[in-house]
C-alpha atoms as a PDB file:
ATOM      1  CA  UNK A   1     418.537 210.937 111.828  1.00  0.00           C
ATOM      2  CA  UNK A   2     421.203 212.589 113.906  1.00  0.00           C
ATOM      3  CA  UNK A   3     424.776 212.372 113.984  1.00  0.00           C
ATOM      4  CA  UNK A   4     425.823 209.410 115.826  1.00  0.00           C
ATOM      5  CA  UNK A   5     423.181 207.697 113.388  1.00  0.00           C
ATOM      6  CA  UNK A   6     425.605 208.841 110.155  1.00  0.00           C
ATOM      7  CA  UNK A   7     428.759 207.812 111.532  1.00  0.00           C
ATOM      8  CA  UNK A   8     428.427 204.476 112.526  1.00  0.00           C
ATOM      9  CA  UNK A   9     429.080 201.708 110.277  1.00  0.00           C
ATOM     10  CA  UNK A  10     427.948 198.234 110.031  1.00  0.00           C
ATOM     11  CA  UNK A  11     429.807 195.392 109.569  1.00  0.00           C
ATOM     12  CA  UNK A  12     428.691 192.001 107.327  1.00  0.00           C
ATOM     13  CA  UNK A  13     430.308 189.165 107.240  1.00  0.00           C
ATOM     14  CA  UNK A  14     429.682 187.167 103.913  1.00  0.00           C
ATOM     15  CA  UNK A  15     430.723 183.845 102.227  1.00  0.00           C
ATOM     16  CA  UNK A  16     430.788 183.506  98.542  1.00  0.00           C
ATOM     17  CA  UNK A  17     431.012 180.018  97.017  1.00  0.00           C
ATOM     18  CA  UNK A  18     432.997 180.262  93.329  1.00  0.00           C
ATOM     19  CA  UNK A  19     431.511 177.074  91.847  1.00  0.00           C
ATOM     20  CA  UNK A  20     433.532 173.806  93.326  1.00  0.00           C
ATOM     21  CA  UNK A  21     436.001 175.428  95.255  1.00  0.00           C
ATOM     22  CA  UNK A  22     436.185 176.894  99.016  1.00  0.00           C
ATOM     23  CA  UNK A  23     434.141 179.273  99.885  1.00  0.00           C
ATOM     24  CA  UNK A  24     435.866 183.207  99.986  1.00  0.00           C
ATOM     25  CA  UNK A  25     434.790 184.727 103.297  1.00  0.00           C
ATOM     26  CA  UNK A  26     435.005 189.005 102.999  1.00  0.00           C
ATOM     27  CA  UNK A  27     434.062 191.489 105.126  1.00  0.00           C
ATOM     28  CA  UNK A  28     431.338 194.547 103.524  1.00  0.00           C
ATOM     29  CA  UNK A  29     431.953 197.797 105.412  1.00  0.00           C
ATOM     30  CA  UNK A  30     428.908 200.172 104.612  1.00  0.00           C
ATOM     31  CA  UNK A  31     430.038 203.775 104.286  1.00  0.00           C
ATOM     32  CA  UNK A  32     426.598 205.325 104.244  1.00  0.00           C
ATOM     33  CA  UNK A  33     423.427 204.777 105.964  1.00  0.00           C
ATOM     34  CA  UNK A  34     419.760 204.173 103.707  1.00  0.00           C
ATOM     35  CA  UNK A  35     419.032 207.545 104.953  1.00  0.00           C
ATOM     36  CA  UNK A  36     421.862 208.980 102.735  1.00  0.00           C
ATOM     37  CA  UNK A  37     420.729 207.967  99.542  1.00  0.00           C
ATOM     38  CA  UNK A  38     417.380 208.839  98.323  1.00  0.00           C
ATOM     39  CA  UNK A  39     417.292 205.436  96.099  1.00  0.00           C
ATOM     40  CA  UNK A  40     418.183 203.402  99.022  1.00  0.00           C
ATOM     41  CA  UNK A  41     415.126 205.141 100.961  1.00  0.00           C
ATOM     42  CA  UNK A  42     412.724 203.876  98.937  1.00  0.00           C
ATOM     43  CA  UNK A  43     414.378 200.104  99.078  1.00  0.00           C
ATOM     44  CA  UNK A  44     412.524 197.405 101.088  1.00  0.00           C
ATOM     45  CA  UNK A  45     415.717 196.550 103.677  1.00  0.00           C
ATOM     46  CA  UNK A  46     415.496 193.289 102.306  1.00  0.00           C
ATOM     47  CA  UNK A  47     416.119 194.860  98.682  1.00  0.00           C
ATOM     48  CA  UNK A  48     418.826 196.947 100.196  1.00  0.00           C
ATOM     49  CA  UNK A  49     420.544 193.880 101.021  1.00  0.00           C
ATOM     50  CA  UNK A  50     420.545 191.673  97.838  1.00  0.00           C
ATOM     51  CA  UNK A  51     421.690 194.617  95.683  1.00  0.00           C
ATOM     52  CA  UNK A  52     424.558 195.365  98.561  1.00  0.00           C
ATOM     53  CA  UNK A  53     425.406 191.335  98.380  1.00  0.00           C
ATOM     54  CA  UNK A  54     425.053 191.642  94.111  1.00  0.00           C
ATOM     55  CA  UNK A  55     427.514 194.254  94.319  1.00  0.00           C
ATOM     56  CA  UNK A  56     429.907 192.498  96.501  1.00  0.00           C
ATOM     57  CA  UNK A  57     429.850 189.400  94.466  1.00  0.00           C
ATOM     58  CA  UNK A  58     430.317 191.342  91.165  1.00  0.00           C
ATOM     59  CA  UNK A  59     433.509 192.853  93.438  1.00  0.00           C
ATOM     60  CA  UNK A  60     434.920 189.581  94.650  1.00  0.00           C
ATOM     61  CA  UNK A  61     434.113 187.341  91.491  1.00  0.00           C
ATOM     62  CA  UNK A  62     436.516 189.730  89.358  1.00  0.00           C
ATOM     63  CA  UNK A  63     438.894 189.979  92.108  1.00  0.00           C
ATOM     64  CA  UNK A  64     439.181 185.903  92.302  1.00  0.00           C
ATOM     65  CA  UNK A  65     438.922 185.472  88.175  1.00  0.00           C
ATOM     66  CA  UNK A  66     441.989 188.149  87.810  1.00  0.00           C
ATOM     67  CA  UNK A  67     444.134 185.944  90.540  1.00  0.00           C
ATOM     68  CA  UNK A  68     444.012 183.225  88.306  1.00  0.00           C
ATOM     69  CA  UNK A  69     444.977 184.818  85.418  1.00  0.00           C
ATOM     70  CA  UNK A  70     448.249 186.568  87.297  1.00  0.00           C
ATOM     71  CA  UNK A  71     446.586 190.263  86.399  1.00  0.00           C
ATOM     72  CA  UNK A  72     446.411 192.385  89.688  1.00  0.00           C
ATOM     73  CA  UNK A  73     443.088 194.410  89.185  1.00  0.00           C
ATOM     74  CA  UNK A  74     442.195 197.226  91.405  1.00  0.00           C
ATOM     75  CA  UNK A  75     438.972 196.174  93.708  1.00  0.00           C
ATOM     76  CA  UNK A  76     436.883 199.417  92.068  1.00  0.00           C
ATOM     77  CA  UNK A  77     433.918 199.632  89.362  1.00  0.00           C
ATOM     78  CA  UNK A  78     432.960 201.739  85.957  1.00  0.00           C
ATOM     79  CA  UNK A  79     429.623 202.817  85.699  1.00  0.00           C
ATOM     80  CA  UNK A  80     429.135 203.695  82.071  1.00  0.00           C
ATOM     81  CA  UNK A  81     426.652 205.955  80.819  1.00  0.00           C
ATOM     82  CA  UNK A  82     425.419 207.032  77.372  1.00  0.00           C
ATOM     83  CA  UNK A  83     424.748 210.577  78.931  1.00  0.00           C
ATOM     84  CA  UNK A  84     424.842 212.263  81.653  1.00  0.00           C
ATOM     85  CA  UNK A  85     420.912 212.333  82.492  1.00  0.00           C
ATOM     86  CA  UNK A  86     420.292 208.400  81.836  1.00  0.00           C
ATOM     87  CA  UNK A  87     417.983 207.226  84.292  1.00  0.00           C
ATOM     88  CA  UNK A  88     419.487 204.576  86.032  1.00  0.00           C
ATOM     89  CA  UNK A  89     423.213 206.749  86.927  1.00  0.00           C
ATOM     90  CA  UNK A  90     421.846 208.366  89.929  1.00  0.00           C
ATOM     91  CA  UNK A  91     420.319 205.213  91.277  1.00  0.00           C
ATOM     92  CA  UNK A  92     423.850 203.157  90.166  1.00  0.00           C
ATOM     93  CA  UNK A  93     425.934 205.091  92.195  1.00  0.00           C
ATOM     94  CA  UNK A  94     423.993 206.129  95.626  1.00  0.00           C
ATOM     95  CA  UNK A  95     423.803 202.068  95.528  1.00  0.00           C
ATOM     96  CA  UNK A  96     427.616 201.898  95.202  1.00  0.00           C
ATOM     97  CA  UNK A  97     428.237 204.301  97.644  1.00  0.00           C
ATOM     98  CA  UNK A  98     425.623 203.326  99.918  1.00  0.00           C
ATOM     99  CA  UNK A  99     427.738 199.550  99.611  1.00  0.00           C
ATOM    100  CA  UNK A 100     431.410 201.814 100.157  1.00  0.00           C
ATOM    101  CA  UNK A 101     431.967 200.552  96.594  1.00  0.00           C
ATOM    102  CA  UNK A 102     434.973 202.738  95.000  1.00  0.00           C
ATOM    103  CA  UNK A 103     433.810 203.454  91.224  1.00  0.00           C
ATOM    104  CA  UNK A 104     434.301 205.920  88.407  1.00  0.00           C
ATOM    105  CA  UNK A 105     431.735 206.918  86.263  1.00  0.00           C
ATOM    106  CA  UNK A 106     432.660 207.180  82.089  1.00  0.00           C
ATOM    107  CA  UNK A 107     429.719 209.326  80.098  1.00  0.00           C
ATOM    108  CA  UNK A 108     430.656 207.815  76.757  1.00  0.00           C
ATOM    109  CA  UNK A 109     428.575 211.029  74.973  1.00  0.00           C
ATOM    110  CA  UNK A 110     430.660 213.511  76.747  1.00  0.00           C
ATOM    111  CA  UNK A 111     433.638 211.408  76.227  1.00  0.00           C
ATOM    112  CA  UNK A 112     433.904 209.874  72.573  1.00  0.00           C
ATOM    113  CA  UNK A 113     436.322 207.427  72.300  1.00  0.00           C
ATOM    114  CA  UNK A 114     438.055 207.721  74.961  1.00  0.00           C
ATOM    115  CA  UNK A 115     437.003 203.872  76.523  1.00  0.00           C
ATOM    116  CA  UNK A 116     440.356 202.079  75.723  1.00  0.00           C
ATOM    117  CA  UNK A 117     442.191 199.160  76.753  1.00  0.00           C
ATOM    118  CA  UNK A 118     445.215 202.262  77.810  1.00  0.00           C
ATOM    119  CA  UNK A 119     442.252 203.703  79.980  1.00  0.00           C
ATOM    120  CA  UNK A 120     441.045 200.570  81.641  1.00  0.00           C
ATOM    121  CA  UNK A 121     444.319 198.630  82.538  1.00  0.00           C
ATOM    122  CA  UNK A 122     448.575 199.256  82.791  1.00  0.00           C
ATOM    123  CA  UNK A 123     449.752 196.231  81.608  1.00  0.00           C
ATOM    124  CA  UNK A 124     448.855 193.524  84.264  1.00  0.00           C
ATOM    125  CA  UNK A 125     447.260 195.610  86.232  1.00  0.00           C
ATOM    126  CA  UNK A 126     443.430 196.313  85.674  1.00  0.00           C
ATOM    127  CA  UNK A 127     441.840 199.378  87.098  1.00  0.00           C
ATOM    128  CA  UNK A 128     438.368 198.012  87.408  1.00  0.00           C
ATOM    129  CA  UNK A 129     437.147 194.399  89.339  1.00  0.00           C
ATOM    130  CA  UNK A 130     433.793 195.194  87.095  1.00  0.00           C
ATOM    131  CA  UNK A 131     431.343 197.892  84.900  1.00  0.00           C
ATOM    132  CA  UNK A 132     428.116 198.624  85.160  1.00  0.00           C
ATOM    133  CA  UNK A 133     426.260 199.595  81.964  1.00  0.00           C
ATOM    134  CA  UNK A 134     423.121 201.965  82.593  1.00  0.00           C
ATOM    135  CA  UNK A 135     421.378 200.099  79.909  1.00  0.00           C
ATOM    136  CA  UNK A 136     422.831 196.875  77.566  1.00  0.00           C
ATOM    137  CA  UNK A 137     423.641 198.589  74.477  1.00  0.00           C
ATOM    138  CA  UNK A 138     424.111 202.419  76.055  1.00  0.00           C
ATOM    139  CA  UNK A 139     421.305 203.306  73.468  1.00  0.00           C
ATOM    140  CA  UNK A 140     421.237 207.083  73.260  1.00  0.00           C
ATOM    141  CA  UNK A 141     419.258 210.037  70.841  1.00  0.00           C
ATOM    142  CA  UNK A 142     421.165 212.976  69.166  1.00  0.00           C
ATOM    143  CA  UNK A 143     417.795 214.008  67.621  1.00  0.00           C
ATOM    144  CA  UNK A 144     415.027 213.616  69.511  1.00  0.00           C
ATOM    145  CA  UNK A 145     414.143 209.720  68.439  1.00  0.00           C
ATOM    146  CA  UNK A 146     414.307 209.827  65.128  1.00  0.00           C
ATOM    147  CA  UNK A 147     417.968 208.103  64.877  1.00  0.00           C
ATOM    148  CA  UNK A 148     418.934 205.943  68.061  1.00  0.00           C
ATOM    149  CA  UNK A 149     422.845 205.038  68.202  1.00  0.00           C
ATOM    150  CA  UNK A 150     425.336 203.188  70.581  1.00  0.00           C
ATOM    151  CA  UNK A 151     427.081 205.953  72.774  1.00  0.00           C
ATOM    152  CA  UNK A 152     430.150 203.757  72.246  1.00  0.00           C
ATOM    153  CA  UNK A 153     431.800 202.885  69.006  1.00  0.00           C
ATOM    154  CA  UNK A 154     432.878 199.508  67.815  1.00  0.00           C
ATOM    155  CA  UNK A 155     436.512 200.116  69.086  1.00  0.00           C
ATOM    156  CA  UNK A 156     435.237 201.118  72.342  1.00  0.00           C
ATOM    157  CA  UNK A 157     432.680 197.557  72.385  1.00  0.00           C
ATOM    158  CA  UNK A 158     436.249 196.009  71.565  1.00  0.00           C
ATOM    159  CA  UNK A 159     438.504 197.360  74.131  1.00  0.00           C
ATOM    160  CA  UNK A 160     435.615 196.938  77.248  1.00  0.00           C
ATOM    161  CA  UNK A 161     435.234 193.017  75.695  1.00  0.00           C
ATOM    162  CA  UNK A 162     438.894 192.287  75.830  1.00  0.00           C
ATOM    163  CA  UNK A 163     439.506 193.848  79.317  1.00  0.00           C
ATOM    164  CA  UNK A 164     437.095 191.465  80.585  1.00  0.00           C
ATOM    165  CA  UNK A 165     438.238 188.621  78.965  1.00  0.00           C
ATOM    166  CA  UNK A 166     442.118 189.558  80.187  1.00  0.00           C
ATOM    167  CA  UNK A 167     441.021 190.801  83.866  1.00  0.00           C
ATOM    168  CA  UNK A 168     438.072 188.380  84.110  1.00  0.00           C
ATOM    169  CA  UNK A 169     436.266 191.234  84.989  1.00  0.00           C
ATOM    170  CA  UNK A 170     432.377 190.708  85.197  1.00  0.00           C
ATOM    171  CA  UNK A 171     429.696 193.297  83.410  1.00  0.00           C
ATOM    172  CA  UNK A 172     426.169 194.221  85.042  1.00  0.00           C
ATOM    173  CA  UNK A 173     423.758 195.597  82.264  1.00  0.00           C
ATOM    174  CA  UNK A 174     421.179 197.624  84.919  1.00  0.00           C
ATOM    175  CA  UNK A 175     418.732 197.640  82.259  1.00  0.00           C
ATOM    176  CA  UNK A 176     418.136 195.808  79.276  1.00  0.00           C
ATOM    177  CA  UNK A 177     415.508 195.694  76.505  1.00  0.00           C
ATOM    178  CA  UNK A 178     413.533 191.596  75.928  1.00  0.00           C
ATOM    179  CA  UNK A 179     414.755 190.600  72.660  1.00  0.00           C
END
């Protein structure tokens, strides 16, 4: 790939229909090419694009649930991770970037407690549109898998639950264990 290659950017025009009412016509810029991200690589292009589109809607749907509600919520994402080598982080985030999605990541491990209502919003203004959960119940080992345990507590499940309910922020669980 050379240089021109990297800099250009393409340009998608989308429209999103929210149930009954008008369709919400955006614009996706991609930041990156599939050559920058080794997960995007091995995508099919057509793969590429429904987890670019996913992303976008996950973006916009929080965006147009938080109008309603009069909260202002920043147009960015939290990828939360039970630690720091989880197996879907790497792939979550060369997808966000390869989309030019703004996101922080929170390693609730590393981090203990920290996931609270003060850290996700300033009072009607939310930080994040959306999360991202590596897995649906951020299942993590201290001791090799004898004991397995949520990486965050119940006050943490509490404060993520009522952001989204306040922000109408939406959650993806990337992976998530039948039963």
């Amino acid at each position: 790939m050379n240089n021109s290659d990297k800099t250009n950017k393409t340009l998608t025009k989308i429209s999103v229909d929210f149930a009954a009412q008008a369709p919400v016509p955006c614009e996706i810029k991609f930041q990156a090419t599939a050559g920058d991200c080794e997960a995007m690589q091995e995508m099919k292009p057509i793969a590429r694009v429904v987890l670019t589109l996913f992303i976008a809607a996950l973006v916009m749907a929080a965006g147009k649930s938080s109008a309603q509600s009069g909260n202002a919520v920043d147009m960015k994402v939290l990828v939360i991770a039970a630690q720091t080598n989880d197996f879907a982080l790497a792939t979550i985030t060369e997808a966000l970037e390869f989309a030019g999605t703004p996101y922080d990541v929170h390693v609730a491990t590393e981090n203990p407690g920290s996931l609270t209502l003060d850290s996700l919003r300033a009072g009607t203004r939310g930080f994040y549109s959306g999360s991202v959960l590596t897995s649906t119940s951020l299942g993590y080992t201290p001791d090799g898998g004898i004991t397995w345990l949520s990486a965050l507590d119940t006050t943490e499940w509490a404060a993520l639950e009522q952001y989204e309910r306040e922000f109408g922020a939406r959650r993806l669980n990337w992976y998530g264990f039948p039963g």
